[in-house]
N, C-alpha and C. Protein backbone atom coordinates (compact mmCIF):
# COMPACT_ATOMS: atom_id res chain seq x y z
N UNK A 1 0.85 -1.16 0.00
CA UNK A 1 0.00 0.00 0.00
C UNK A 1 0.90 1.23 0.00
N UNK A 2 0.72 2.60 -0.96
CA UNK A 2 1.32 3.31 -0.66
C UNK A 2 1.05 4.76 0.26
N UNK A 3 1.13 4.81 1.04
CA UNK A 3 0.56 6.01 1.73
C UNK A 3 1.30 7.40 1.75
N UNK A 4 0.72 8.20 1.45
CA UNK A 4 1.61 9.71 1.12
C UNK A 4 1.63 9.73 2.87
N UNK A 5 3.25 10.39 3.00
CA UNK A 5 3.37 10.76 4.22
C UNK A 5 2.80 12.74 4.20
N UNK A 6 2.42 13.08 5.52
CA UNK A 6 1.65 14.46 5.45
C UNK A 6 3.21 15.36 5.51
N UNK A 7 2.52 16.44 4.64
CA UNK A 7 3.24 17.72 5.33
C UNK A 7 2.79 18.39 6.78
N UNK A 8 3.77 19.34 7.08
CA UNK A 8 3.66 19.82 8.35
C UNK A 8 2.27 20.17 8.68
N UNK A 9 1.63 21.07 7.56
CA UNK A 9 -0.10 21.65 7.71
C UNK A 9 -1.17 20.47 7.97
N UNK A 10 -0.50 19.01 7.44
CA UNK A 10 -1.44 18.20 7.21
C UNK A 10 -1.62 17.68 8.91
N UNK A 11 -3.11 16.82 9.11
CA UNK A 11 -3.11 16.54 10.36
C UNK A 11 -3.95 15.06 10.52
N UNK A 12 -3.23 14.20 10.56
CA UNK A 12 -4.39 12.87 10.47
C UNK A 12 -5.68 13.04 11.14
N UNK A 13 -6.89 12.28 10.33
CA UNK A 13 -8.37 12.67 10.32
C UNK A 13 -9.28 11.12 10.22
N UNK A 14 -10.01 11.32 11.41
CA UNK A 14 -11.26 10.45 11.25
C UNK A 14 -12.30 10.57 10.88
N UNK A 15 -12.85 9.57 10.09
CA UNK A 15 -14.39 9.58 9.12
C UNK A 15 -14.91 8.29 9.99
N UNK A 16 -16.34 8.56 9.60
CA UNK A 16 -17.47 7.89 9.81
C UNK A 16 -17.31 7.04 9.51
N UNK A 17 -16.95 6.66 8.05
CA UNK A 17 -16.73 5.75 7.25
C UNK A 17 -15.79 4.51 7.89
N UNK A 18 -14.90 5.12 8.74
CA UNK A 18 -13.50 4.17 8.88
C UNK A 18 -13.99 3.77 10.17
N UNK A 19 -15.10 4.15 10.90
CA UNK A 19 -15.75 3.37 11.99
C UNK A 19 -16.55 2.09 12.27
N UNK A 20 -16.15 1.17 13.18
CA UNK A 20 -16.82 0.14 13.13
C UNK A 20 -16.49 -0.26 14.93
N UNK A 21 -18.07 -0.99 15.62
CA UNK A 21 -18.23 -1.17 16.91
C UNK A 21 -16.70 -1.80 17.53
N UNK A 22 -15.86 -0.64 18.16
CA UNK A 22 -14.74 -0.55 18.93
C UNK A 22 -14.20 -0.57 18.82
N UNK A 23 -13.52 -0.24 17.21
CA UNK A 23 -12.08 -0.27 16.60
C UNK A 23 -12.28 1.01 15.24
N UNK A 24 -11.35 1.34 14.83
CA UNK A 24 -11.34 2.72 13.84
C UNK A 24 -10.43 2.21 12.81
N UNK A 25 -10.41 2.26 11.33
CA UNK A 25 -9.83 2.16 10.63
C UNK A 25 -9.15 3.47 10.35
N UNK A 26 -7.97 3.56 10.76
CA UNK A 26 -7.16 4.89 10.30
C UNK A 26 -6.18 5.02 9.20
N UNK A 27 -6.49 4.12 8.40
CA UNK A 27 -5.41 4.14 7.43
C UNK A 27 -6.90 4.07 5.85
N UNK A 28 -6.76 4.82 5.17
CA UNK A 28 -7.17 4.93 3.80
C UNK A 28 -6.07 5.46 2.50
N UNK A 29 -6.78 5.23 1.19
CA UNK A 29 -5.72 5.62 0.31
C UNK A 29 -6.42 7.14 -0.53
N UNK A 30 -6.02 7.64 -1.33
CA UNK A 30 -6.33 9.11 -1.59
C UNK A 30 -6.45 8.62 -2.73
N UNK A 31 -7.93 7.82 -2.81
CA UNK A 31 -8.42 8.25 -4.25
C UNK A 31 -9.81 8.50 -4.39
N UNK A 32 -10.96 8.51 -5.03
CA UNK A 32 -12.08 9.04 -5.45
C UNK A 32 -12.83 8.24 -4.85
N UNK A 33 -12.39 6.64 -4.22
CA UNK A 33 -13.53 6.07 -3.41
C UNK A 33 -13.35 6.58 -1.79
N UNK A 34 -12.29 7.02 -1.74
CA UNK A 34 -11.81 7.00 -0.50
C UNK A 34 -11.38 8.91 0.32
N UNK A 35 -11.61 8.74 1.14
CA UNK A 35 -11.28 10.56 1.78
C UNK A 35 -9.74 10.20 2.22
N UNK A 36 -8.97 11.52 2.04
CA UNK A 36 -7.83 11.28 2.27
C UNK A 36 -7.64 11.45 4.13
N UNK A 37 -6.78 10.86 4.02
CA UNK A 37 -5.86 10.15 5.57
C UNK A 37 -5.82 11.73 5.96
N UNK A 38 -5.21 12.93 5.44
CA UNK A 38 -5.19 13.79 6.55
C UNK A 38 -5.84 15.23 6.02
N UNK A 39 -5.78 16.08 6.87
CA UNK A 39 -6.69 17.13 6.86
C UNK A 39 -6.18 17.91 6.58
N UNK A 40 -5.92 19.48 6.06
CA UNK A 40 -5.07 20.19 6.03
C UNK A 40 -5.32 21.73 6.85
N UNK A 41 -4.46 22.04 7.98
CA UNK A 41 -4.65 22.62 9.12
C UNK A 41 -4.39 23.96 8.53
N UNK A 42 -6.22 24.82 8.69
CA UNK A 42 -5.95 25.91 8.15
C UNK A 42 -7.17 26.73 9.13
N UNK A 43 -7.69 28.45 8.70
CA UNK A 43 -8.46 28.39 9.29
C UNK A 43 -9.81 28.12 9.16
N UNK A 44 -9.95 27.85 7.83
CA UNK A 44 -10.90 26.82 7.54
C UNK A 44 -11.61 25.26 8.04
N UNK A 45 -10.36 24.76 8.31
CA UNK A 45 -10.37 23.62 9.36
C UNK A 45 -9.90 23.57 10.18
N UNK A 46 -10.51 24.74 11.18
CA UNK A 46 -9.66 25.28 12.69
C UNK A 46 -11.03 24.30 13.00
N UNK A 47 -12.35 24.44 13.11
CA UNK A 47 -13.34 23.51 13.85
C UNK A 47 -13.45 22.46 14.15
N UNK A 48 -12.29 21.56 12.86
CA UNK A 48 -12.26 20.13 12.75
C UNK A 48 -11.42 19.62 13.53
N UNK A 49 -10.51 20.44 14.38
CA UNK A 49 -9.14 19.85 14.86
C UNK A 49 -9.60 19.87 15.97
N UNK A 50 -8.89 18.94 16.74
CA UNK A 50 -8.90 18.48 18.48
C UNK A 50 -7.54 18.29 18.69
N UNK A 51 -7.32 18.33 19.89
CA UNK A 51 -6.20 18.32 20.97
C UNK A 51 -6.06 16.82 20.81
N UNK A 52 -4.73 15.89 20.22
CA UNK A 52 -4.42 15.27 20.33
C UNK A 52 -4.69 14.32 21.75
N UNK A 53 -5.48 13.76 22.09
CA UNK A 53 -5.78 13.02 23.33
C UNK A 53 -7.04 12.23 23.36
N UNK A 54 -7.21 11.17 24.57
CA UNK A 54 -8.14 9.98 24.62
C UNK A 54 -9.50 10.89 24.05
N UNK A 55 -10.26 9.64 23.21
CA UNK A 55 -11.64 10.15 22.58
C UNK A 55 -12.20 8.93 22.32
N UNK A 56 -13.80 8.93 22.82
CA UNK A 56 -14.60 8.05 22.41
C UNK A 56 -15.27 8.61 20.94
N UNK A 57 -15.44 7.98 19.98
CA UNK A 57 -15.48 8.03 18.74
C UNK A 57 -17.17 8.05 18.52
N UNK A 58 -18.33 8.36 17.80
CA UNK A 58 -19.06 8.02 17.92
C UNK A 58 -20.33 8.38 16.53
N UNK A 59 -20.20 7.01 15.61
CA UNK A 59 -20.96 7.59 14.28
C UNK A 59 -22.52 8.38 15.05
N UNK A 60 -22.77 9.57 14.09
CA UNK A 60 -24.07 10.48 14.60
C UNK A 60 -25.02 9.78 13.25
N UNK A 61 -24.98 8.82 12.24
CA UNK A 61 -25.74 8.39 11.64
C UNK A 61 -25.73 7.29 11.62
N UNK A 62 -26.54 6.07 11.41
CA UNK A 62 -26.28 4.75 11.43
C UNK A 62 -27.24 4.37 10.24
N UNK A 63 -27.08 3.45 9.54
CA UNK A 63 -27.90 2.65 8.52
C UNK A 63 -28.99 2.30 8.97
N UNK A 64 -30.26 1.81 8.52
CA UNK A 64 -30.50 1.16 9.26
C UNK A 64 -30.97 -0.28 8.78
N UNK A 65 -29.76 -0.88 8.19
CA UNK A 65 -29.37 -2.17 7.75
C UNK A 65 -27.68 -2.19 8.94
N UNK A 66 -27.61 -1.58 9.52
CA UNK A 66 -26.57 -1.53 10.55
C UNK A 66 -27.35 -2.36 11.72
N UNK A 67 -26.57 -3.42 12.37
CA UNK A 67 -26.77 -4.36 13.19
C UNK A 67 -26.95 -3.21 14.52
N UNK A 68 -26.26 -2.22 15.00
CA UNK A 68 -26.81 -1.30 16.12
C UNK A 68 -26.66 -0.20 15.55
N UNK A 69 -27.42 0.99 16.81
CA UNK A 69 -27.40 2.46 16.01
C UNK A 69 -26.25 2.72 16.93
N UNK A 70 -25.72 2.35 18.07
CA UNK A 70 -24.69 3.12 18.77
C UNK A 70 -23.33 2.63 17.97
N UNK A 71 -22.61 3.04 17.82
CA UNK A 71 -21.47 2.63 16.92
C UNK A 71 -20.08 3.16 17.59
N UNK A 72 -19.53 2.94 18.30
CA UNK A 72 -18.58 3.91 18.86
C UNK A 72 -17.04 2.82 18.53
N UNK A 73 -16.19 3.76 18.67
CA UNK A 73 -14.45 3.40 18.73
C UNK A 73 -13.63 3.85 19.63
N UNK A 74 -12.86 3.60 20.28
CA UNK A 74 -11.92 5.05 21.23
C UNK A 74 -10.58 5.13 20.33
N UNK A 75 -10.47 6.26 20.79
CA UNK A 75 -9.59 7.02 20.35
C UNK A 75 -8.28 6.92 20.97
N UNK A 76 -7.20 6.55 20.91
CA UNK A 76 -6.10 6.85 21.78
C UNK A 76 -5.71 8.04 21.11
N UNK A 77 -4.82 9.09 22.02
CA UNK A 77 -3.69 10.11 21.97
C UNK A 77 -2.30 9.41 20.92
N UNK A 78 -1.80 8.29 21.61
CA UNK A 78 -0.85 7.94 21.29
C UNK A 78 -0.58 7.01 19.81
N UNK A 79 -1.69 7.62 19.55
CA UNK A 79 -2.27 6.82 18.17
C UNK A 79 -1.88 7.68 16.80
N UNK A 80 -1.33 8.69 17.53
CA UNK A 80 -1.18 9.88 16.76
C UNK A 80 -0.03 10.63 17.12
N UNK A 81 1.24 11.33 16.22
CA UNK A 81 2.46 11.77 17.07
C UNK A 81 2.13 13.38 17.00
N UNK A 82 0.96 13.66 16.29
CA UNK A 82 0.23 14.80 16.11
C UNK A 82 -0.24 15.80 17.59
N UNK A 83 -0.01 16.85 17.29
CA UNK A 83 -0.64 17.76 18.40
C UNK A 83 -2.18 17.53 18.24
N UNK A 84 -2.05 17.93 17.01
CA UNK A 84 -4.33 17.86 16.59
C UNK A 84 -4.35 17.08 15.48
N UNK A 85 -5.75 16.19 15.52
CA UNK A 85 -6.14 15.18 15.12
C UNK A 85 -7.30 16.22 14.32
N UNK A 86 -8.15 15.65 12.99
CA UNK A 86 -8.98 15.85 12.41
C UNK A 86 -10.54 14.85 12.50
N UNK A 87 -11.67 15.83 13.04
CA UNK A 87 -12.57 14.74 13.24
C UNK A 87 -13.62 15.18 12.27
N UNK A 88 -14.34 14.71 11.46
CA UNK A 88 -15.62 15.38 10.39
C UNK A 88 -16.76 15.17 11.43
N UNK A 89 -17.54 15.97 11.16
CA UNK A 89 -18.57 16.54 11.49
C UNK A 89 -19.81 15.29 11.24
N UNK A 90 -19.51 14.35 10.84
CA UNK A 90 -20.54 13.15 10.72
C UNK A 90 -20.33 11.79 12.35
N UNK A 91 -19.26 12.87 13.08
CA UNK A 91 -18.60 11.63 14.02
C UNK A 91 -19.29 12.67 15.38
N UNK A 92 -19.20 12.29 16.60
CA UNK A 92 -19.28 12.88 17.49
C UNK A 92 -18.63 12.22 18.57
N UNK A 93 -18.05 12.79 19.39
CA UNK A 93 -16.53 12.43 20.40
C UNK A 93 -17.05 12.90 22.01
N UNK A 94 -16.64 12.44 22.48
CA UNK A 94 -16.78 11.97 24.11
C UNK A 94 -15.36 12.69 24.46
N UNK A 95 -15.28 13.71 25.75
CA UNK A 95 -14.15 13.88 26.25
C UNK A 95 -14.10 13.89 27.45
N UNK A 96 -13.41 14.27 28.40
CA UNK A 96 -13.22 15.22 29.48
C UNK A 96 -12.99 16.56 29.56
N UNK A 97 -13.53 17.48 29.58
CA UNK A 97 -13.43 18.91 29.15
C UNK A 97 -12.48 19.24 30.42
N UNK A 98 -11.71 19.71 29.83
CA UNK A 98 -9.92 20.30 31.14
C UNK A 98 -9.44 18.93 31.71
N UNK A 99 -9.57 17.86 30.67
CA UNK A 99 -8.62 16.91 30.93
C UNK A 99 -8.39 15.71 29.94
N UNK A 100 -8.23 14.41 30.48
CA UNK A 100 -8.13 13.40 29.94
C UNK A 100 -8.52 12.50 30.17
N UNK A 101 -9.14 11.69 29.07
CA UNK A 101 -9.54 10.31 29.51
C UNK A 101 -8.68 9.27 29.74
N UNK A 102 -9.20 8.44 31.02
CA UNK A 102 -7.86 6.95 30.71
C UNK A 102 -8.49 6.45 30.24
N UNK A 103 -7.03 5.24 29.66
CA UNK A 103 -7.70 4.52 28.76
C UNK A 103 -8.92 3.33 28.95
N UNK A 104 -8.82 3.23 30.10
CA UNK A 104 -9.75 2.33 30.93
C UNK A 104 -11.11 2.79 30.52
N UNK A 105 -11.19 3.80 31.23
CA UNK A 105 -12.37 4.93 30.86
C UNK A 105 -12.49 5.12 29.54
N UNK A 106 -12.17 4.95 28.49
CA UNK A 106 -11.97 5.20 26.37
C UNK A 106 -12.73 3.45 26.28
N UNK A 107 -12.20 2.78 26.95
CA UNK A 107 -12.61 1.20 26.40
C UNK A 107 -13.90 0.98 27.49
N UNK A 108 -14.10 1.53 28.42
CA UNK A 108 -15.51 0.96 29.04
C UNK A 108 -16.32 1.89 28.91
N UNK A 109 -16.37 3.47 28.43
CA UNK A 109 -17.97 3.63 27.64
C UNK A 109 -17.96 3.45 26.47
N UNK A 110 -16.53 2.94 25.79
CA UNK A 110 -16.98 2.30 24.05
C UNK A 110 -17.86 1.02 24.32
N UNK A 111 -17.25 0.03 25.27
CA UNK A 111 -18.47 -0.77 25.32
C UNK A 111 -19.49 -1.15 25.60
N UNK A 112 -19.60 -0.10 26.89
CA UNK A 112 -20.71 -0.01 27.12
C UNK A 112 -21.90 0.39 25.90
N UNK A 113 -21.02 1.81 24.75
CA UNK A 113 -22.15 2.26 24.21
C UNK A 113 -22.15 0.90 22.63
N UNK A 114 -21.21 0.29 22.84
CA UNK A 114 -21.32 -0.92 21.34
C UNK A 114 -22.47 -1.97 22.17
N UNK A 115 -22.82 -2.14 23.72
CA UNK A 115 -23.49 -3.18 24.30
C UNK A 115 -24.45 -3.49 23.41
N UNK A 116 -25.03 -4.71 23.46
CA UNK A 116 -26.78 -4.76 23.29
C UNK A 116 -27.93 -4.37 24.13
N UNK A 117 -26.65 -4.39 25.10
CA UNK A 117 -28.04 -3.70 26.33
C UNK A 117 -28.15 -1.72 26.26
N UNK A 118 -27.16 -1.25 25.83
CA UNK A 118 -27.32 0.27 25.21
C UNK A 118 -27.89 0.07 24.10
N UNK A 119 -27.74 -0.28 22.98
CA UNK A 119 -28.40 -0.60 21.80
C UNK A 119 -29.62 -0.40 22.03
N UNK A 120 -30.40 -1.59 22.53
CA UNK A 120 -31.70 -1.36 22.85
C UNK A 120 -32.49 -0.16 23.76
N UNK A 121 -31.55 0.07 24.59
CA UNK A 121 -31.97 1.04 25.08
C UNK A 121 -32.44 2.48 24.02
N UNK A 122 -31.00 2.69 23.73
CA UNK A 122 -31.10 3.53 22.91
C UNK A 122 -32.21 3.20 21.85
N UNK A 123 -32.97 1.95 21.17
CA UNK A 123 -33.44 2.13 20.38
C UNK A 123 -34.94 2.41 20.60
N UNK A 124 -35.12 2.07 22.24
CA UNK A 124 -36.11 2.11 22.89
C UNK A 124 -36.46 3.76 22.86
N UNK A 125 -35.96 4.38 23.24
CA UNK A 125 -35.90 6.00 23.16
C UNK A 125 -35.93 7.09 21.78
N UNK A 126 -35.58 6.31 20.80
CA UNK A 126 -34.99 6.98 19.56
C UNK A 126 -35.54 6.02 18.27
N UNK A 127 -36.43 6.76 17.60
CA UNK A 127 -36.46 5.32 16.65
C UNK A 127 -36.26 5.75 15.48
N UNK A 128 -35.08 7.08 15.13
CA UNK A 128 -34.53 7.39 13.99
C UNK A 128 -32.91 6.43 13.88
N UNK A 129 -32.07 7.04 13.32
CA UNK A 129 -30.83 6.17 12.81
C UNK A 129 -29.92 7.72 13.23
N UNK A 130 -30.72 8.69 14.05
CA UNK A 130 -29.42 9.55 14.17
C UNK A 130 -29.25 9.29 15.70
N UNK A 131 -27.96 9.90 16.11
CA UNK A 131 -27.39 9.59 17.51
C UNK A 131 -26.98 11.08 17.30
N UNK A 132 -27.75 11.95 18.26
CA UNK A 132 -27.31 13.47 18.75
C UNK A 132 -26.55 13.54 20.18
N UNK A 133 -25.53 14.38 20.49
CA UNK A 133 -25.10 14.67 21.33
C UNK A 133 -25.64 14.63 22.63
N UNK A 134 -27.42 15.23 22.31
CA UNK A 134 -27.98 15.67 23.36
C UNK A 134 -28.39 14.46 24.07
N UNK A 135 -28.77 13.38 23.52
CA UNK A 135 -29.22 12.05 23.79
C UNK A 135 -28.08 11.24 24.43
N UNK A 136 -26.88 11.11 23.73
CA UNK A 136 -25.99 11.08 24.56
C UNK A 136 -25.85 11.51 25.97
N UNK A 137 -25.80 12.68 26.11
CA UNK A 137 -25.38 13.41 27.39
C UNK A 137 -26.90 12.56 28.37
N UNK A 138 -27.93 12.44 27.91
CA UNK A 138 -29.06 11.86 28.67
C UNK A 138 -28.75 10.47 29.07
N UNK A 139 -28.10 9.92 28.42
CA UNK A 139 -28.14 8.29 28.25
C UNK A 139 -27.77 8.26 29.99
N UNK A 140 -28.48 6.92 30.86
CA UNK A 140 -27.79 7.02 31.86
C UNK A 140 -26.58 5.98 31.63
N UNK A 141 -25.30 6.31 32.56
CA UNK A 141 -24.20 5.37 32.80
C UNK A 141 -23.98 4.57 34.28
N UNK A 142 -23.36 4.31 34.16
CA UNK A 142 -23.31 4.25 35.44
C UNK A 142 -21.94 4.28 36.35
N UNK A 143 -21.67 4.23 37.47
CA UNK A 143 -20.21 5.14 37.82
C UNK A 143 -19.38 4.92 37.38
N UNK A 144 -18.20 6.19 37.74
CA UNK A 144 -16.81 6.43 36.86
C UNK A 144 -16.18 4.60 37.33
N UNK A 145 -16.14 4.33 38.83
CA UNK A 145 -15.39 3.16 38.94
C UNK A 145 -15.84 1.62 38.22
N UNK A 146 -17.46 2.07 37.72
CA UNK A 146 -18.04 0.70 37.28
C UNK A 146 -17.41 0.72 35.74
N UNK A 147 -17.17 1.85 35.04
CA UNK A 147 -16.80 2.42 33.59
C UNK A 147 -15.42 1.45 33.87
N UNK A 148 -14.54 1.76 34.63
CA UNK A 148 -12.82 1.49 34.79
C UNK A 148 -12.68 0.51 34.45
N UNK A 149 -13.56 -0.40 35.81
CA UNK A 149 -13.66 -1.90 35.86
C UNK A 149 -13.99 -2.89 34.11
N UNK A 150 -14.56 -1.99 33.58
CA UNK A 150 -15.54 -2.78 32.35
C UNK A 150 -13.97 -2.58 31.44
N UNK A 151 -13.43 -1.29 31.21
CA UNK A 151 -12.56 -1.10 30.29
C UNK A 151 -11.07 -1.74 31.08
N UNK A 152 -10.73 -2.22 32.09
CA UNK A 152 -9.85 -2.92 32.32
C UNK A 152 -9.89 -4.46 32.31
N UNK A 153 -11.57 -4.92 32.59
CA UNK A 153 -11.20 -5.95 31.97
C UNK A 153 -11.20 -6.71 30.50
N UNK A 154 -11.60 -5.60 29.77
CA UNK A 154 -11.46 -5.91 28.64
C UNK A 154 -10.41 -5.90 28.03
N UNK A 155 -9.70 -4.84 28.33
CA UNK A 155 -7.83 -4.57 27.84
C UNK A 155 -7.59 -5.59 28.55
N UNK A 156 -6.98 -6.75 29.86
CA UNK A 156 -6.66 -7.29 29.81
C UNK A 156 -6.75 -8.94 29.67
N UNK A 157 -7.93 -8.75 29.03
CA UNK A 157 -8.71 -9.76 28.43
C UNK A 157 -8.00 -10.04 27.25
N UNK A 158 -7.95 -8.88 26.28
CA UNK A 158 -7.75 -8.33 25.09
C UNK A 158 -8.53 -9.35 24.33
N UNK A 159 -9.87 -8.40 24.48
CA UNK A 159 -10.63 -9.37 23.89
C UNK A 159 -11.67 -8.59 23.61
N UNK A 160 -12.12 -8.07 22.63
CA UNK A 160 -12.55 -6.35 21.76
C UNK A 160 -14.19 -7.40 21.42
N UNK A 161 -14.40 -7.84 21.75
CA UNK A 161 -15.43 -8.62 20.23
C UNK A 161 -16.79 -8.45 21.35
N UNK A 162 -17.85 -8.19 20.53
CA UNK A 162 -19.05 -7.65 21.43
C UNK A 162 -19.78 -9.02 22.00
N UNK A 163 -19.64 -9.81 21.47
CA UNK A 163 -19.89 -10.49 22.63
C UNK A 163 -19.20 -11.14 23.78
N UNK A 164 -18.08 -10.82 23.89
CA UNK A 164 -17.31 -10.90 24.95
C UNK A 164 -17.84 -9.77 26.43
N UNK A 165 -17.80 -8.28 25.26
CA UNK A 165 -18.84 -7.34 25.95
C UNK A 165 -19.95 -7.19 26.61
N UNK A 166 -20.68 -7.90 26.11
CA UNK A 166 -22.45 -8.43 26.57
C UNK A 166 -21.84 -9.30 27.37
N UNK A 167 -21.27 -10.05 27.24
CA UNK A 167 -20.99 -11.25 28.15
C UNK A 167 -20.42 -10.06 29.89
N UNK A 168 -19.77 -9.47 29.35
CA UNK A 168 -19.55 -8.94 30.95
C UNK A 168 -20.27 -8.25 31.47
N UNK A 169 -21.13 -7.43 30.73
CA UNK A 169 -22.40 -6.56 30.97
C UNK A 169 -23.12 -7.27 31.72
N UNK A 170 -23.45 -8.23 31.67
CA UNK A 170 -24.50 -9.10 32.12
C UNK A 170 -24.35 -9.61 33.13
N UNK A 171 -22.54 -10.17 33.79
CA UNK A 171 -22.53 -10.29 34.86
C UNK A 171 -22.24 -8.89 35.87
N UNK A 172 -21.96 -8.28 34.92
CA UNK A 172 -21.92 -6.95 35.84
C UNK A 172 -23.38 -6.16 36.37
N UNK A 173 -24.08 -5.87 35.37
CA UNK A 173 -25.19 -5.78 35.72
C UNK A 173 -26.56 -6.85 36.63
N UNK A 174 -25.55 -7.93 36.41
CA UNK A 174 -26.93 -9.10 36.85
C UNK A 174 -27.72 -9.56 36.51
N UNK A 175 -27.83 -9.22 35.04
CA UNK A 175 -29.14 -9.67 34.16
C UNK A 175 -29.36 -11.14 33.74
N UNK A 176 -30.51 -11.49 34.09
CA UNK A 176 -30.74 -12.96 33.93
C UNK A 176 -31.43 -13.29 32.29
């Protein structure tokens, strides 16, 4: 594969497109099927850029031939040697505002929001294919230490696949 390396202006960029439940495809090629790998840092695309650091990823449209409407990925910092990252306006991102997420915290509300038990929820509430911010911010979670627990044992599980996910949901939650 050949990948143009960026110039200095350029800034690697995530699409909708390169999303899939808890993992991000960050590598594309620059041609007419495809959006190019990076963005070019101007003030035109001063809106698109973020502070290099942890991000839950999160498509705002879903198919609805898409198996769930919540669709999320995390983001690592270190995923990137970039100060600012490029995000399009079809994605919507999870932060800590005046800080950072761990990564614990990046992998247990991605799975929580890839669950089947969010899924439904969410579909229970929403019966379009968009996922708004505001709905988000409503969704309930549940605590920062129950979030940790979910995303540590999945990293050292290393074991990404949603039903591994549901599978812990369930004993975590108790659901019979």
């Amino acid at each position: 594969m050949n990948i143009n390396l960026p110039t200095e202006k350029e800034k690697p960029s995530e699409y909708a497109e390169r999303l899939g439940n808890i993992y991000s495809h960050t590598t594309a090629q620059n041609d007419k099927k495809h959006k190019g790998q990076y963005i070019i840092a101007n003030k035109n695309t001063k809106a698109y850029l973020l502070p290099n650091k942890n991000y839950i990823l999160l498509r705002r449209f879903s198919s609805k031939d898409d198996d769930s409407r919540l669709i999320a990925a995390p983001y690592f910092g270190n995923m990137s040697k970039y100060e600012l990252i490029g995000i399009e306006n079809k994605l919507n991102y999870m932060h800590r505002p005046g800080g950072r997420l761990k990564r614990d915290e990046v992998m247990g509300i991605s799975a929580l929001l890839n669950s089947n038990i969010f899924d439904t929820y969410f579909r229970t509430f929403n019966g379009n294919t968009n996922v708004s911010a505001t709905e988000l911010k409503i969704m309930p979670m549940p605590d920062i230490g129950t979030i940790q627990e979910i995303g540590r044992k999945i990293i050292l599980n290393n074991d990404y696949s949603i039903d591994y996910i549901n599978k812990i949901l369930i004993e975590y939650f108790n659901i019979r």
